[in-house]
PDB file of N, CA and C in Angstrom:
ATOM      1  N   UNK A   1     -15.038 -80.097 -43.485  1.00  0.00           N
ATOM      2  CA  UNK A   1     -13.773 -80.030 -42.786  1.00  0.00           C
ATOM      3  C   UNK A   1     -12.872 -81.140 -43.333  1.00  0.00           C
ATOM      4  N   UNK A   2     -11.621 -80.674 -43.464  1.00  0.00           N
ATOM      5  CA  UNK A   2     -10.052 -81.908 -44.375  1.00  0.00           C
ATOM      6  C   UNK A   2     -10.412 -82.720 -43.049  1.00  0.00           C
ATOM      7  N   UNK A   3     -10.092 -84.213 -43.404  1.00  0.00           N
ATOM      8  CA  UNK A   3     -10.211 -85.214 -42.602  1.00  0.00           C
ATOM      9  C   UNK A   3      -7.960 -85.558 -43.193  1.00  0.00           C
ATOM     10  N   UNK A   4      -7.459 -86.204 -41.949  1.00  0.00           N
ATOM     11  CA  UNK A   4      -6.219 -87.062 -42.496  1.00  0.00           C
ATOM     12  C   UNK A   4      -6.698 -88.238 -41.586  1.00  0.00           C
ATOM     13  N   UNK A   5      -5.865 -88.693 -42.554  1.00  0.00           N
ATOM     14  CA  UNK A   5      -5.586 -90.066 -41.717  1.00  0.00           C
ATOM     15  C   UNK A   5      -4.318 -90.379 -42.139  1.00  0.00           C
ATOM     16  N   UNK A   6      -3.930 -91.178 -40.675  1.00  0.00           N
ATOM     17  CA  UNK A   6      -2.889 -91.808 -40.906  1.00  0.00           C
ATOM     18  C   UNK A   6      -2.492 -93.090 -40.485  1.00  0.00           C
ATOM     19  N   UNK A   7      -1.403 -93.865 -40.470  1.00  0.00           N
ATOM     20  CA  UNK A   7      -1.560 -95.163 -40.096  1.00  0.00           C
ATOM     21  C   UNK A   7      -0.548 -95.119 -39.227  1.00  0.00           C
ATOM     22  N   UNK A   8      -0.414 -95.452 -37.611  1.00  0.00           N
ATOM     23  CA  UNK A   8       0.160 -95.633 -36.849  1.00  0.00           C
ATOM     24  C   UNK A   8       0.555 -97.107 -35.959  1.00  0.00           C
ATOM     25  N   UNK A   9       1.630 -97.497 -35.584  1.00  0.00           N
ATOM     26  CA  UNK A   9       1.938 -98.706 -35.535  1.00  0.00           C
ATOM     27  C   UNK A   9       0.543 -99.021 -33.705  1.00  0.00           C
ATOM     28  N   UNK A  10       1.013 -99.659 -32.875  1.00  0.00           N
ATOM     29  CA  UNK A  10       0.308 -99.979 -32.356  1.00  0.00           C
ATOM     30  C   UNK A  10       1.004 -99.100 -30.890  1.00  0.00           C
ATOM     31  N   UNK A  11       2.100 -99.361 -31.259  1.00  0.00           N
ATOM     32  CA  UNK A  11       2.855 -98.512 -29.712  1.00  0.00           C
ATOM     33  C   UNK A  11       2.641 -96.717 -29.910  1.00  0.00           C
ATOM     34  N   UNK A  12       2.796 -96.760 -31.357  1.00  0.00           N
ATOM     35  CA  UNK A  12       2.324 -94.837 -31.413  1.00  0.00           C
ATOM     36  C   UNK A  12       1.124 -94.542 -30.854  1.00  0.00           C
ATOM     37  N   UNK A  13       0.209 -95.608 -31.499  1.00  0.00           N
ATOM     38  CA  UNK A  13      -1.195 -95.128 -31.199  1.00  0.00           C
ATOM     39  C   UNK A  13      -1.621 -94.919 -29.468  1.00  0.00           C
ATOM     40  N   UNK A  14      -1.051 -96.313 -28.656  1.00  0.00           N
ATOM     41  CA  UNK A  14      -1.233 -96.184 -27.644  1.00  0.00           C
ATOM     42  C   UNK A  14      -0.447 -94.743 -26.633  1.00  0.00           C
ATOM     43  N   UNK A  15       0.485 -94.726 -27.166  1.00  0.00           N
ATOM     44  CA  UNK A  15       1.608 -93.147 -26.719  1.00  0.00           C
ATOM     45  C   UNK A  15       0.288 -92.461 -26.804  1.00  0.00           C
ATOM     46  N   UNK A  16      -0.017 -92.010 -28.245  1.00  0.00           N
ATOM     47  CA  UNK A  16      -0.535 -91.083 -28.263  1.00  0.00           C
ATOM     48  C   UNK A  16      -1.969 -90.900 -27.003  1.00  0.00           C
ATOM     49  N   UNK A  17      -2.335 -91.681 -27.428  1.00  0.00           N
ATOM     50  CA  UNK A  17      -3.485 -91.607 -26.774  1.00  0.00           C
ATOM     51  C   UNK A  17      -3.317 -91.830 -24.986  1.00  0.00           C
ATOM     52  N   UNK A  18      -2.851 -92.257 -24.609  1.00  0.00           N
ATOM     53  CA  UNK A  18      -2.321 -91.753 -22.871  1.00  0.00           C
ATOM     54  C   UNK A  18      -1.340 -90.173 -22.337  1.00  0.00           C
ATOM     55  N   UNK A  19      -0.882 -90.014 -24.184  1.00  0.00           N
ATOM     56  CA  UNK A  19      -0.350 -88.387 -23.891  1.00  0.00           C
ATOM     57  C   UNK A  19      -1.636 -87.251 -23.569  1.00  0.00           C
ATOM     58  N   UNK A  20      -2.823 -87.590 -24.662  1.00  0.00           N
ATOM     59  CA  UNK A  20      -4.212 -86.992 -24.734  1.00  0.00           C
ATOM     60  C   UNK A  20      -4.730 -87.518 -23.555  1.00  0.00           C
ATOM     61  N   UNK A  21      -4.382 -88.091 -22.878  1.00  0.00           N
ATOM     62  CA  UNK A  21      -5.920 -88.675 -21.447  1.00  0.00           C
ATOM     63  C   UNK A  21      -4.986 -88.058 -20.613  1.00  0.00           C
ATOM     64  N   UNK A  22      -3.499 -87.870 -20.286  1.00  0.00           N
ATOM     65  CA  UNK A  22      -3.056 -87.350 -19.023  1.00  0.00           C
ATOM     66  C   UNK A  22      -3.219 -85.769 -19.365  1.00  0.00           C
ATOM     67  N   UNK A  23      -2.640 -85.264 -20.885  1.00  0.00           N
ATOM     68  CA  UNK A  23      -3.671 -83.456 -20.683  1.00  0.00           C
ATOM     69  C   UNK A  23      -5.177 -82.952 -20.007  1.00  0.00           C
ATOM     70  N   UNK A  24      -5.770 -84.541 -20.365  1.00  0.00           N
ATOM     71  CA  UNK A  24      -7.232 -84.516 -20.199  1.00  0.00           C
ATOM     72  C   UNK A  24      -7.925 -83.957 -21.864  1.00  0.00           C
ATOM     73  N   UNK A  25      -7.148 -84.175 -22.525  1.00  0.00           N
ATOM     74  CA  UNK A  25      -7.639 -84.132 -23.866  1.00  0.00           C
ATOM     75  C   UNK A  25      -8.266 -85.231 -24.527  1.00  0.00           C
ATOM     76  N   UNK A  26      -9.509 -85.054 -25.584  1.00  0.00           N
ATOM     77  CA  UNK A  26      -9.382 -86.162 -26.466  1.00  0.00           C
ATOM     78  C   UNK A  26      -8.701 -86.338 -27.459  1.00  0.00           C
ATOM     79  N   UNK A  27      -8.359 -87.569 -28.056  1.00  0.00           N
ATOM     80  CA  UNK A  27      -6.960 -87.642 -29.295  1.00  0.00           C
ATOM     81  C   UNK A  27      -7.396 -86.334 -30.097  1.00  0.00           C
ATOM     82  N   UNK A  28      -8.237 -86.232 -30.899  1.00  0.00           N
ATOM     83  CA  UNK A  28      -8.580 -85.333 -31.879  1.00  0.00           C
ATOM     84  C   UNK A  28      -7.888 -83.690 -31.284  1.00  0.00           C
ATOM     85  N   UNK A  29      -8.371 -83.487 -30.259  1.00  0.00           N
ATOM     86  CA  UNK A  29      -8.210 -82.343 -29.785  1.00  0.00           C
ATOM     87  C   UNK A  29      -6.650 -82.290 -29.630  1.00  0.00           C
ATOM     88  N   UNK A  30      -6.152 -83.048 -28.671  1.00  0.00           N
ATOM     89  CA  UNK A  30      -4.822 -83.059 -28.390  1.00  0.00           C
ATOM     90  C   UNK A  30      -4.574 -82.984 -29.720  1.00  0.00           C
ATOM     91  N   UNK A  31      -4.235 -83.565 -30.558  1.00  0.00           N
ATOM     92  CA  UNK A  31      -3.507 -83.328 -31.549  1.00  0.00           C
ATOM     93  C   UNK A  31      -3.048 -82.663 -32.571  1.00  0.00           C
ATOM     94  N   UNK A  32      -4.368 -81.668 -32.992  1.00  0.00           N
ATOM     95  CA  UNK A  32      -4.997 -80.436 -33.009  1.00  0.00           C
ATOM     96  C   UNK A  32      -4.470 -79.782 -32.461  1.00  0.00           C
ATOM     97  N   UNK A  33      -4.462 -80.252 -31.111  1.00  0.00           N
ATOM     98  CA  UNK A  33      -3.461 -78.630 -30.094  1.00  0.00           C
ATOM     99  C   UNK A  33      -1.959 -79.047 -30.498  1.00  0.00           C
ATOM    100  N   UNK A  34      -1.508 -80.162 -30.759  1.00  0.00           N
ATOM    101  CA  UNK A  34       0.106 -80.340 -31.444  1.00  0.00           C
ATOM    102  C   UNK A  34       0.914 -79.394 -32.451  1.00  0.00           C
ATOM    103  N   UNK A  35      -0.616 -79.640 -33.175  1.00  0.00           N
ATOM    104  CA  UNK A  35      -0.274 -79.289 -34.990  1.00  0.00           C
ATOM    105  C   UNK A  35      -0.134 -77.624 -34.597  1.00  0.00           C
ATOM    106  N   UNK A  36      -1.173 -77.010 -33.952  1.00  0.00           N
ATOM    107  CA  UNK A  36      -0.850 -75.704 -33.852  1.00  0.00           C
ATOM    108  C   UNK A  36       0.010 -75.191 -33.245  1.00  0.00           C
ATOM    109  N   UNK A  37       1.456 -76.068 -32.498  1.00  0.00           N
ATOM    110  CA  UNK A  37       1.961 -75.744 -31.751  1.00  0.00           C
ATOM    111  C   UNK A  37       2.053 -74.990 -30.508  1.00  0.00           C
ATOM    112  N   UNK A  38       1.012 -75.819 -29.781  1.00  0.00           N
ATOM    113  CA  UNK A  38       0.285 -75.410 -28.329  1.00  0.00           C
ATOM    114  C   UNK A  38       1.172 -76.258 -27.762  1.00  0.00           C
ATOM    115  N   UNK A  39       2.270 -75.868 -26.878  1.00  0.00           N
ATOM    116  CA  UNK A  39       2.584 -76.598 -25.543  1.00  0.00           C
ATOM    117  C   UNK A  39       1.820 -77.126 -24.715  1.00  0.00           C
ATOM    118  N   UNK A  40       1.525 -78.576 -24.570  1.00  0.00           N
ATOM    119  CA  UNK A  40       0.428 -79.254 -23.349  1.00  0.00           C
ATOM    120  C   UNK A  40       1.284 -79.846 -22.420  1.00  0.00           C
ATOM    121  N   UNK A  41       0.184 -79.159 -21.251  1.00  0.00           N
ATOM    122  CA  UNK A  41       0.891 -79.896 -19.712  1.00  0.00           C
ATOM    123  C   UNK A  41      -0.025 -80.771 -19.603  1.00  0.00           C
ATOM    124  N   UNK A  42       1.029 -81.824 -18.454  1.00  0.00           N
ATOM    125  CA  UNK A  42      -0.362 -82.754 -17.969  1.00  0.00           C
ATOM    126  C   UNK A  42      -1.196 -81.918 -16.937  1.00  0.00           C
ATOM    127  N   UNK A  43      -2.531 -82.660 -17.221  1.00  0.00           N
ATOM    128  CA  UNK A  43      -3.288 -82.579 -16.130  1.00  0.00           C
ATOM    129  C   UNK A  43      -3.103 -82.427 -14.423  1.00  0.00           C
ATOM    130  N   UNK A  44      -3.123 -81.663 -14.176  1.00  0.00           N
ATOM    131  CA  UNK A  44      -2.715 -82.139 -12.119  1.00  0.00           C
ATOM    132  C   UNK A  44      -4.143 -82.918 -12.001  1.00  0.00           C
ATOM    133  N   UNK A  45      -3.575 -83.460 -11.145  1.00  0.00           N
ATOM    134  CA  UNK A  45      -4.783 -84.592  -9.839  1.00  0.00           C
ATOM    135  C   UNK A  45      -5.984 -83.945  -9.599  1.00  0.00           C
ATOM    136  N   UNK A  46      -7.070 -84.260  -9.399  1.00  0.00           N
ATOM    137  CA  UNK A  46      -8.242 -83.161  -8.640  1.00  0.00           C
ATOM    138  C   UNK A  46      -7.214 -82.995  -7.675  1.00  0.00           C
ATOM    139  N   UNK A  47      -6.995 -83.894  -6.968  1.00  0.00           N
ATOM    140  CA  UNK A  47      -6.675 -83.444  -5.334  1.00  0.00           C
ATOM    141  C   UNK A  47      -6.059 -81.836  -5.335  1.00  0.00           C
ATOM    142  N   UNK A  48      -5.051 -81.288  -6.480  1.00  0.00           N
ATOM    143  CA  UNK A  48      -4.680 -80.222  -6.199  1.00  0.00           C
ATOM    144  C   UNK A  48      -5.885 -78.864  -6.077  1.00  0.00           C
ATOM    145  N   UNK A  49      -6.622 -79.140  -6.872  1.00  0.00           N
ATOM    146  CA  UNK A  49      -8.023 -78.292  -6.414  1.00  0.00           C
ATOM    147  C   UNK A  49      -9.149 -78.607  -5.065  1.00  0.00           C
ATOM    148  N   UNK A  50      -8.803 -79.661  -5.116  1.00  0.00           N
ATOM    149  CA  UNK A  50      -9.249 -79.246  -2.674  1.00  0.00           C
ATOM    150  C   UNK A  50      -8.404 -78.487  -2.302  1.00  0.00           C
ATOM    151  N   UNK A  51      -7.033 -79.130  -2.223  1.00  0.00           N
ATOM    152  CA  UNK A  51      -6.180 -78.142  -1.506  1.00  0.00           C
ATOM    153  C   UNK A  51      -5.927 -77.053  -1.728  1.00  0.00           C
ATOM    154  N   UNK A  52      -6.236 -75.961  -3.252  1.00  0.00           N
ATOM    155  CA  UNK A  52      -6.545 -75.034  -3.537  1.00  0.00           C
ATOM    156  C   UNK A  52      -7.689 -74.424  -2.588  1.00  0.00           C
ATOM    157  N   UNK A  53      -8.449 -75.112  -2.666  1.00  0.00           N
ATOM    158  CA  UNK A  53     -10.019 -74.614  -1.952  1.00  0.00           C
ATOM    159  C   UNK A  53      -9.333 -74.420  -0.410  1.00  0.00           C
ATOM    160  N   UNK A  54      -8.388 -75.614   0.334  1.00  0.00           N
ATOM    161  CA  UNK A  54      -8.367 -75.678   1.205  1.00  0.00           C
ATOM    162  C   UNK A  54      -7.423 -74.705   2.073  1.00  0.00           C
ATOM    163  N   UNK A  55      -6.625 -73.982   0.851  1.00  0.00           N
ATOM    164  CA  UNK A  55      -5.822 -72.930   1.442  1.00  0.00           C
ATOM    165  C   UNK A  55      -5.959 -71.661   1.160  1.00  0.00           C
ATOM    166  N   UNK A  56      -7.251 -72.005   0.257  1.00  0.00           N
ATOM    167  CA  UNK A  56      -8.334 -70.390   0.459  1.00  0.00           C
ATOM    168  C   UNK A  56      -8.803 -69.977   1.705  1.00  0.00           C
ATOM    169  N   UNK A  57      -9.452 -70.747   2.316  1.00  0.00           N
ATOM    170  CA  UNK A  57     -10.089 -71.282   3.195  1.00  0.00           C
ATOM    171  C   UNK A  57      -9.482 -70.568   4.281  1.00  0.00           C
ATOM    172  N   UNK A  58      -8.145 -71.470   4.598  1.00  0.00           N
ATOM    173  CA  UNK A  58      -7.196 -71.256   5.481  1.00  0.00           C
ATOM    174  C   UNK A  58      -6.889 -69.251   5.624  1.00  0.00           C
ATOM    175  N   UNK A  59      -6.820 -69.149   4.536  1.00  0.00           N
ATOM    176  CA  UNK A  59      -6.482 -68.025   4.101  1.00  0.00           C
ATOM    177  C   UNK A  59      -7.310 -66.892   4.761  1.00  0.00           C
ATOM    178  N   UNK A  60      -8.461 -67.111   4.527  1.00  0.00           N
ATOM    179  CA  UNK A  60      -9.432 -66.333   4.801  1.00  0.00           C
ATOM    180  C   UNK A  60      -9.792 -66.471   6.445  1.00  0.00           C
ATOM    181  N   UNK A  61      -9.561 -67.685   6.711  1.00  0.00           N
ATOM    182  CA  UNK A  61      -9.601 -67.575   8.111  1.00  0.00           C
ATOM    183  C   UNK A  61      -8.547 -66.806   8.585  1.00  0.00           C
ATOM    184  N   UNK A  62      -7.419 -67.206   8.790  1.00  0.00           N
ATOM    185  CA  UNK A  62      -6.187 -66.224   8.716  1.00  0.00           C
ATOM    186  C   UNK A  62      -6.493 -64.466   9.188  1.00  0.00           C
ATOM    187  N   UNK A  63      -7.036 -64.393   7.781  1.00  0.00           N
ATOM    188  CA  UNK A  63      -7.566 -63.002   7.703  1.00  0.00           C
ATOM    189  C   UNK A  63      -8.348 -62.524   8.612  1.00  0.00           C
ATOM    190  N   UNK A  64      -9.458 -63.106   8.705  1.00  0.00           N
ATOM    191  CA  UNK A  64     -10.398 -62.913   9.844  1.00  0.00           C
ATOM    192  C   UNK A  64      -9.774 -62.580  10.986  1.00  0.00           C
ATOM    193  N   UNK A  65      -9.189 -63.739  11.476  1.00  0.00           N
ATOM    194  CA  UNK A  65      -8.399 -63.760  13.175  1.00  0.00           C
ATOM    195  C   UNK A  65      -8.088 -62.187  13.339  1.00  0.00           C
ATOM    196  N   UNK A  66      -7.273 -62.047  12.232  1.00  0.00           N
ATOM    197  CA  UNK A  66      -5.767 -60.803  12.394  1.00  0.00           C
ATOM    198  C   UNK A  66      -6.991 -59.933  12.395  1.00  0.00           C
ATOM    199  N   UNK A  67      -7.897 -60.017  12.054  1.00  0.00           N
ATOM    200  CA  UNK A  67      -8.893 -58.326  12.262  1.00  0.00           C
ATOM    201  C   UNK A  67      -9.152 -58.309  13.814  1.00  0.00           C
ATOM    202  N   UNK A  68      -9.496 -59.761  14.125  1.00  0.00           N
ATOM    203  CA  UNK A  68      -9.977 -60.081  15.719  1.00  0.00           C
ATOM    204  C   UNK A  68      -8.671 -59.280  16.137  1.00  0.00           C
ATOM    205  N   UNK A  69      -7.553 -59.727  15.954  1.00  0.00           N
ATOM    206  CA  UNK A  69      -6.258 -59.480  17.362  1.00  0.00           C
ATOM    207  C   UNK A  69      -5.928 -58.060  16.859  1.00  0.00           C
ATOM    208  N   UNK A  70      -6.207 -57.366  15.764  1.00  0.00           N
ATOM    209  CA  UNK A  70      -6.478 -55.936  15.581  1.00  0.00           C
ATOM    210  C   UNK A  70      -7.214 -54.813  16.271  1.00  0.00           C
ATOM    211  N   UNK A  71      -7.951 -55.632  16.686  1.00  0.00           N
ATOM    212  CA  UNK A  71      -9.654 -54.729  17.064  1.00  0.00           C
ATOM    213  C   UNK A  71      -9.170 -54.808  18.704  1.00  0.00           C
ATOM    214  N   UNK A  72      -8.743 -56.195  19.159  1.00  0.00           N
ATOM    215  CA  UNK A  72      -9.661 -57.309  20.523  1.00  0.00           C
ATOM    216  C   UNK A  72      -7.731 -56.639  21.113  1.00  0.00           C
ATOM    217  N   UNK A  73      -6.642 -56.763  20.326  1.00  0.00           N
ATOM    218  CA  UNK A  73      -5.560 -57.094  20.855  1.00  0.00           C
ATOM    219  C   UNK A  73      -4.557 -58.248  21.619  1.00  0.00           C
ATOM    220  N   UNK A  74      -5.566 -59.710  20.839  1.00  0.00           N
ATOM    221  CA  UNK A  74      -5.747 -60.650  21.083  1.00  0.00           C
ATOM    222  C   UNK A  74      -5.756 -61.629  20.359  1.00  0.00           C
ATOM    223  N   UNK A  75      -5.499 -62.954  20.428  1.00  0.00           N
ATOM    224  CA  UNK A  75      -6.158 -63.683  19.599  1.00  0.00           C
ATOM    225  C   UNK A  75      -6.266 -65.603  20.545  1.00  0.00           C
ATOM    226  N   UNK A  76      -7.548 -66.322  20.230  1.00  0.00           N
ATOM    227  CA  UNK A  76      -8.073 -67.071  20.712  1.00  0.00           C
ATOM    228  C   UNK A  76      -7.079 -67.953  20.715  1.00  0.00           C
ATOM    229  N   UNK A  77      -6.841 -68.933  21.431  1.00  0.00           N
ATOM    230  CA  UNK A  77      -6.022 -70.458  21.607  1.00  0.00           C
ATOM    231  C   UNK A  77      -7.106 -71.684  20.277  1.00  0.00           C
ATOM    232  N   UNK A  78      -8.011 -70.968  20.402  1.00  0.00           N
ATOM    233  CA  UNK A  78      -8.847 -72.238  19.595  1.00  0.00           C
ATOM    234  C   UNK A  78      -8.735 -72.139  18.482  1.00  0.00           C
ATOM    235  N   UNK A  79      -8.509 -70.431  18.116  1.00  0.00           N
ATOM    236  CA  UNK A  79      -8.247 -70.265  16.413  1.00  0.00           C
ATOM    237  C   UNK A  79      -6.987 -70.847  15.800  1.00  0.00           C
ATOM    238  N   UNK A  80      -5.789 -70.792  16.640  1.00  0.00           N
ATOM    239  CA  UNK A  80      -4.457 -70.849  16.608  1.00  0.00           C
ATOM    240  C   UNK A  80      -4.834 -72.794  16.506  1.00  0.00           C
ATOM    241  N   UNK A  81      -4.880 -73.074  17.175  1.00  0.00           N
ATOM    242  CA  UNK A  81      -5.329 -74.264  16.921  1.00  0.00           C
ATOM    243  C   UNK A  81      -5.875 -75.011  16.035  1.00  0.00           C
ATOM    244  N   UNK A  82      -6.900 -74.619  15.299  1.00  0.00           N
ATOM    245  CA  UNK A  82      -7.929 -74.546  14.176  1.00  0.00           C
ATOM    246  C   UNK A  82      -7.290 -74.762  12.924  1.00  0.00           C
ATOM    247  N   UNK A  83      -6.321 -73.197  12.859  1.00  0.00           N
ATOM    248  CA  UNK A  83      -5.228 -73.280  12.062  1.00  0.00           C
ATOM    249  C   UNK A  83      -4.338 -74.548  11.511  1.00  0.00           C
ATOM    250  N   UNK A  84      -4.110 -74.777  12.851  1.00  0.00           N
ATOM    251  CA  UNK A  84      -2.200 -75.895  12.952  1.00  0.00           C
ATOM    252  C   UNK A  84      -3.304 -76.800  12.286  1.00  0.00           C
ATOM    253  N   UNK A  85      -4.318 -77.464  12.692  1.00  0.00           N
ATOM    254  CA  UNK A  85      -4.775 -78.345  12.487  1.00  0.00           C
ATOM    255  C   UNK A  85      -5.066 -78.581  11.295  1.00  0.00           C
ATOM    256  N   UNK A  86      -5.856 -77.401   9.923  1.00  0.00           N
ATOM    257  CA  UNK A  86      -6.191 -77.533   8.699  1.00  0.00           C
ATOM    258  C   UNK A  86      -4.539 -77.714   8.422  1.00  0.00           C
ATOM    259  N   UNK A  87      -3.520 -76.742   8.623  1.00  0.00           N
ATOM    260  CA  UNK A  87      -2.416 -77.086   7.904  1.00  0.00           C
ATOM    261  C   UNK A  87      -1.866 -78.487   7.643  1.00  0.00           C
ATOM    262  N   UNK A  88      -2.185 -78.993   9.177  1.00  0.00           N
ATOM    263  CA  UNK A  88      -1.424 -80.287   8.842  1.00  0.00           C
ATOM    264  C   UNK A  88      -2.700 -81.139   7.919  1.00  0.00           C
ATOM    265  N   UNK A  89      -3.419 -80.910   8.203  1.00  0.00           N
ATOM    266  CA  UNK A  89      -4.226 -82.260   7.049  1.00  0.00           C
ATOM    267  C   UNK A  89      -3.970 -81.781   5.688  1.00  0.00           C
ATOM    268  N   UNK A  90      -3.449 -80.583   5.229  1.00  0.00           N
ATOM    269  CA  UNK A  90      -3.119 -79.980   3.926  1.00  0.00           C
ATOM    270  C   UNK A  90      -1.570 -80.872   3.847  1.00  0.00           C
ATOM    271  N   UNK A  91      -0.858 -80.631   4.704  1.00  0.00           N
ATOM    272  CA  UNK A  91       0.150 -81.574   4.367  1.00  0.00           C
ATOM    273  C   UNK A  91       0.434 -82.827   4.516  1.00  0.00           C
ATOM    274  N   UNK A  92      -0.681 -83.982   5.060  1.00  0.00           N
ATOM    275  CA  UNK A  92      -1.016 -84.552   4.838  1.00  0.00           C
ATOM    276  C   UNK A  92      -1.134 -85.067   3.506  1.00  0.00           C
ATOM    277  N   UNK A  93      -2.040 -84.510   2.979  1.00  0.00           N
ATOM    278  CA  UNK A  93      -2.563 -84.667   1.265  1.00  0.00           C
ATOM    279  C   UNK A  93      -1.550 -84.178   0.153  1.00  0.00           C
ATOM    280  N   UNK A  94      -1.185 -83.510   0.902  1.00  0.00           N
ATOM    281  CA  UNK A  94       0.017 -83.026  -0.413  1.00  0.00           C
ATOM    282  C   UNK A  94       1.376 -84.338   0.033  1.00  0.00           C
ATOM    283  N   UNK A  95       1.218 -84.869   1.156  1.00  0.00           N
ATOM    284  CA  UNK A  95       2.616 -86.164   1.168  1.00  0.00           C
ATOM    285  C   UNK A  95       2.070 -87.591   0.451  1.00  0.00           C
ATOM    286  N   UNK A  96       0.505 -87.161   0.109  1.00  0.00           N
ATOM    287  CA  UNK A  96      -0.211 -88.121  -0.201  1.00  0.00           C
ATOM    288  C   UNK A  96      -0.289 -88.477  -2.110  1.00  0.00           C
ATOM    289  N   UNK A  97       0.625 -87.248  -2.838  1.00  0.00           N
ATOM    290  CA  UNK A  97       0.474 -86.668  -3.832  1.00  0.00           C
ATOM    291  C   UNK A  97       1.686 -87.850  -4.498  1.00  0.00           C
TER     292      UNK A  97
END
């Protein structure tokens, strides 16, 4: 495999290499993905994948209920509750972002 090298001052090198750690790339790779003209985003936070999980979650509960107040013609004070409650700790974390 062609090897380059090149010589970069001290402020390029460091650019570069915090551009590659916030994609979550390593230099080699990132740069690689440059040359081929791959648009790179940064990385999001884990945190956005809890709250992914966490508004699956939500979601599916959601779902559930509405079959309950479908079937029952009803729906519980505790679920409704349950609800408000995951939402707000979701927005919580997302004011936390």
């Amino acid at each position: 495999m062609p090897q380059l090298h090149v010589f970069l001052s001290d402020a390029e090198y460091t650019g570069i290499k915090e551009q590659a750690k916030a994609t979550g790339l390593s230099i080699s790779t990132y740069i690689r993905s440059l040359a081929k003209g791959k648009v790179l985003k940064v990385r999001p936070p884990e945190t956005y994948a809890n709250i992914l999980r966490q508004l699956s979650a939500i979601g599916n509960n959601i779902n559930q209920i509405a079959k309950v107040a479908n079937s029952c013609g009803n729906v519980r004070q505790a679920d409704i509750d349950y609800i408000i409650e995951r939402q707000s700790h979701l927005w919580d974390m997302i004011r936390e972002l």
